[in-house]
Protein backbone atom coordinates (compact mmCIF):
# COMPACT_ATOMS: atom_id res chain seq x y z
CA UNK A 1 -67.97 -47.40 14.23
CA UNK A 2 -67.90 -46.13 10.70
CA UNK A 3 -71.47 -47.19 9.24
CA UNK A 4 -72.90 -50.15 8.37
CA UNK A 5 -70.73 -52.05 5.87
CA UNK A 6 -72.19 -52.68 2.00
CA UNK A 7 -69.99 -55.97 1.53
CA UNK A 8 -72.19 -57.46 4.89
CA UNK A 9 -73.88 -60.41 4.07
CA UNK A 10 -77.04 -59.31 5.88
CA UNK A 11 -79.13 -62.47 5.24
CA UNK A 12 -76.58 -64.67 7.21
CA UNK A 13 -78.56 -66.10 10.37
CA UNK A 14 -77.34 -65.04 13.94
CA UNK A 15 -77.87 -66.88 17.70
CA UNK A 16 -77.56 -65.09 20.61
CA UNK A 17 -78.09 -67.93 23.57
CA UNK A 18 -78.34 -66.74 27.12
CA UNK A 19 -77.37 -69.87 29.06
CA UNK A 20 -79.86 -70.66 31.83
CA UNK A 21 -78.69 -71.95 35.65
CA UNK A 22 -80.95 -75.15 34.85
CA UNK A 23 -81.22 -77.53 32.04
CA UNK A 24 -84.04 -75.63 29.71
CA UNK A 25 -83.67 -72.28 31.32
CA UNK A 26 -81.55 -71.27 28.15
CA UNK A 27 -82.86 -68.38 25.86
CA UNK A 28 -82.31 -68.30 22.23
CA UNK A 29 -82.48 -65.26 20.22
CA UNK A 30 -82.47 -65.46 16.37
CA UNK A 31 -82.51 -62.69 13.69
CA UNK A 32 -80.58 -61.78 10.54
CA UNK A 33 -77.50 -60.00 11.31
CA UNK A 34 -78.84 -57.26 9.00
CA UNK A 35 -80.65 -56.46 11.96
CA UNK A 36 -77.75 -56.65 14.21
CA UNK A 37 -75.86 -54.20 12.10
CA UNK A 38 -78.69 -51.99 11.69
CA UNK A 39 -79.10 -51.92 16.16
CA UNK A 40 -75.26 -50.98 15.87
CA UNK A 41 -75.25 -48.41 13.35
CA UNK A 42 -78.11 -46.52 15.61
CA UNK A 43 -77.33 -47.52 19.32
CA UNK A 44 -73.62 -47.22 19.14
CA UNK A 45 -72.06 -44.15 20.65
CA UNK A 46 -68.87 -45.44 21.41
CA UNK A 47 -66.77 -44.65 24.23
CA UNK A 48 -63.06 -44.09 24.77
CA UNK A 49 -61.08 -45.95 22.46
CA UNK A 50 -60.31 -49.18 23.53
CA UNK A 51 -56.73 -50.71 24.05
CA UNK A 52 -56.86 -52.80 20.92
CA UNK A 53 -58.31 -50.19 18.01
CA UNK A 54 -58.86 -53.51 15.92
CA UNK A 55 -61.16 -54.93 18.40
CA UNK A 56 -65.08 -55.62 17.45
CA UNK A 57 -66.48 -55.34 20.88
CA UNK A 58 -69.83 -54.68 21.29
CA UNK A 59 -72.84 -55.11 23.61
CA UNK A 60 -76.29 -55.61 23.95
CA UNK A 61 -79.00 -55.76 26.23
CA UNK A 62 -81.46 -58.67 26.13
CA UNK A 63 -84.30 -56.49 26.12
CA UNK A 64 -83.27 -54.85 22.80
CA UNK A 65 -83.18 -58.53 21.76
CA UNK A 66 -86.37 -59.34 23.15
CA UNK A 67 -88.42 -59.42 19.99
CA UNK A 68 -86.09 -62.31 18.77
CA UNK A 69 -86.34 -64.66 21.41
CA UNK A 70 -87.36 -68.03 19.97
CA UNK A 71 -87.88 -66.78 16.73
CA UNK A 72 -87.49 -70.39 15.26
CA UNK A 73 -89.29 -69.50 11.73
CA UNK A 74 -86.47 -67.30 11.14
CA UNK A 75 -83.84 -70.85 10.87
CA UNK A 76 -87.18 -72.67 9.66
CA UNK A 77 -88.07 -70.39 6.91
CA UNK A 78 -84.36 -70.16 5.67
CA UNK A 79 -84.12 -74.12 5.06
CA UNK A 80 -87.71 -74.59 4.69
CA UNK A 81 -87.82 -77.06 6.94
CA UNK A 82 -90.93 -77.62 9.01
CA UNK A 83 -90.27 -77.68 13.23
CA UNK A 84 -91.94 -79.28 15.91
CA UNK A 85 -91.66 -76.46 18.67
């Protein structure tokens, strides 16, 4: 990890889904991936270096997502389209 990246589009929409055991168990968490980069930049210490040095593995706990669950607006918003949730 070298810093966040200037040339990131950081308005670009992102969807994390956690995938439920039953049908409507799923979780959907929605943000900018500005925000993603941003969690990155501070929460990631790195480790060893991994096998493949061009790899972009990351990780991250659902609680540190938990402010975007269902954040529908944020898709909603973007198009202006209005939602039925």
């Amino acid at each position: 990890m070298h810093g966040k990246s200037p040339e990131l589009d950081r308005k670009i929409i992102c969807t994390f889904v956690a995938s439920g055991s039953q049908l409507g168990e799923d979780e959907f968490y929605i943000f900018k991936r500005g925000w993603l980069q941003g969690y990155f930049a501070e929460h990631y210490k790195g480790g060893a270096s991994p096998q493949n040095v061009k790899s972009f593995h990351c990780a991250i706990w659902r609680r540190d997502m938990a402010a975007h669950l269902g954040k529908w607006r944020t898709i909603t918003n973007k198009f202006k389209v209005r939602a039925g949730f």
